[in-house]
Structures are given as structure tokens and as C-alpha cells.
Protein backbone atom coordinates (compact mmCIF):
# COMPACT_ATOMS: atom_id res chain seq x y z
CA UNK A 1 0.00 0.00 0.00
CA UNK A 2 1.41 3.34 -1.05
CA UNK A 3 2.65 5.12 2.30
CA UNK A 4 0.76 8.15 1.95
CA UNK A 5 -2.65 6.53 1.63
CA UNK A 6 -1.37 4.47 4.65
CA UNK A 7 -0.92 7.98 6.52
CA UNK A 8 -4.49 9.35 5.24
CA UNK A 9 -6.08 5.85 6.28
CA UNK A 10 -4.54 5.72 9.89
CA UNK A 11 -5.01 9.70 10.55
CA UNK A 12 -9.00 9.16 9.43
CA UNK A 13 -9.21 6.56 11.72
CA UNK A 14 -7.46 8.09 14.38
CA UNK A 15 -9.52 11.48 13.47
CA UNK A 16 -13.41 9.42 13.41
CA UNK A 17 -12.70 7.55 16.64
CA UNK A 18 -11.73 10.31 18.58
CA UNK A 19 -15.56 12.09 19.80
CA UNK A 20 -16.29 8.54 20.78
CA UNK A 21 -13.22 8.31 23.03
CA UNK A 22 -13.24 11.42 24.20
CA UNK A 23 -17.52 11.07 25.52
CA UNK A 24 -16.29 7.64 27.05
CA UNK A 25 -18.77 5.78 24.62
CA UNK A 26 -18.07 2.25 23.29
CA UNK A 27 -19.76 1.85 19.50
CA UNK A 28 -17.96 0.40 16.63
CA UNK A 29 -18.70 2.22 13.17
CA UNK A 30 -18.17 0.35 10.14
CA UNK A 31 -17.15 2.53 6.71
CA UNK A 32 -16.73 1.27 3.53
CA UNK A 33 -14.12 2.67 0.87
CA UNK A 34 -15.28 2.21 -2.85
CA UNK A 35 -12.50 2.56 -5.57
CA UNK A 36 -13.92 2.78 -9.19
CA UNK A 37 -11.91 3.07 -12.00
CA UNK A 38 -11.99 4.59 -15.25
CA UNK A 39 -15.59 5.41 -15.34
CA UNK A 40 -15.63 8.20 -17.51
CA UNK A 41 -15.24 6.00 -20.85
CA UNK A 42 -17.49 3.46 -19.32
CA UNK A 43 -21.10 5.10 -18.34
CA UNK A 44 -22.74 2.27 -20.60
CA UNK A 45 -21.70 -1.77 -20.43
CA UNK A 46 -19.45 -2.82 -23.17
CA UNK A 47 -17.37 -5.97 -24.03
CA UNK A 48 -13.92 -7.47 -22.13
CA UNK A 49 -11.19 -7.92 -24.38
CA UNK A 50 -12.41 -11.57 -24.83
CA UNK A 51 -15.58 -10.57 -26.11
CA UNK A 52 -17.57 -11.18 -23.35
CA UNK A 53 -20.81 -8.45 -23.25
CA UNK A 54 -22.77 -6.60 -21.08
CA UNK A 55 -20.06 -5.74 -17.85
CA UNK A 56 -19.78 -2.74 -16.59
CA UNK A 57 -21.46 0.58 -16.65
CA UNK A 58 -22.52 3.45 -14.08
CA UNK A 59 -26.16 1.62 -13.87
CA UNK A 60 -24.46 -1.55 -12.90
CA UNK A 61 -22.12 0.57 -10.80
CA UNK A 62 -25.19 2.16 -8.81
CA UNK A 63 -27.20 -1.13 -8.65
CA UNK A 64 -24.03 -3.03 -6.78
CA UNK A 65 -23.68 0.31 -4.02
CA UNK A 66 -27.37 -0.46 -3.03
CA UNK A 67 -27.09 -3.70 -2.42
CA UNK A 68 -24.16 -2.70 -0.41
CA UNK A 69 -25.77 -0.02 1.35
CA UNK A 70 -28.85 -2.30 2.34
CA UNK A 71 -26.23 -4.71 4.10
């Protein structure tokens, strides 16, 4: 893992947990980090290299984050 994003990760933590330490409470937060890539060339599905069809897209995209968020 590149060493700044290591720094950012740890001092967002360390940042986030702090009210909670500070008012004596106990809760664990879970956050999730999405990475996309290269969406800009990619708002509609299109075909792998192989040929296979229909992957990717911002709809797809969208429809994978709600199932996320209802978890």
C-alpha cells in the first residue's frame, strides 16, 4: 500500500474515533471505501477484451452500491 494513503487511512481513523473516546462511549462504526476506476469512458456496459458483453457501466455501478448499502 502506497505510504501516503497508509498515513491518510490511519489519521481518518485516528480522526473518526476520537468524539467517541473522548464522551467515554463504546460503538464500533463500520465505513466502507469504494474505488472505481476509469468510469468516464465506461457510463454504458461494453465488451472485455475476450468478447464477453454486457459488464460494466454506471447503472451496474449504482445497482451493486445499493445492495451494499442495504447490508
Amino acid at each position: 500500500m502506497n505510504p501516503n494513503r497508509r498515513h491518510f487511512l490511519s489519521g481518518a481513523a485516528a480522526w473518526m474515533s476520537a468524539p467517541a473516546c473522548v464522551a467515554g462511549q463504546r460503538s464500533i462504526k463500520t465505513i466502507s471505501l469504494f474505488h472505481t476506476t476509469d468510469l468516464h469512458g465506461h457510463i454504458l456496459p461494453s465488451k472485455t477484451y475476450d468478447g464477453i458483453g454486457n459488464v460494466g457501466g454506471l447503472a451496474r455501478c449504482a445497482t451493486q452500491i445499493r445492495k451494499w448499502r442495504k447490508e
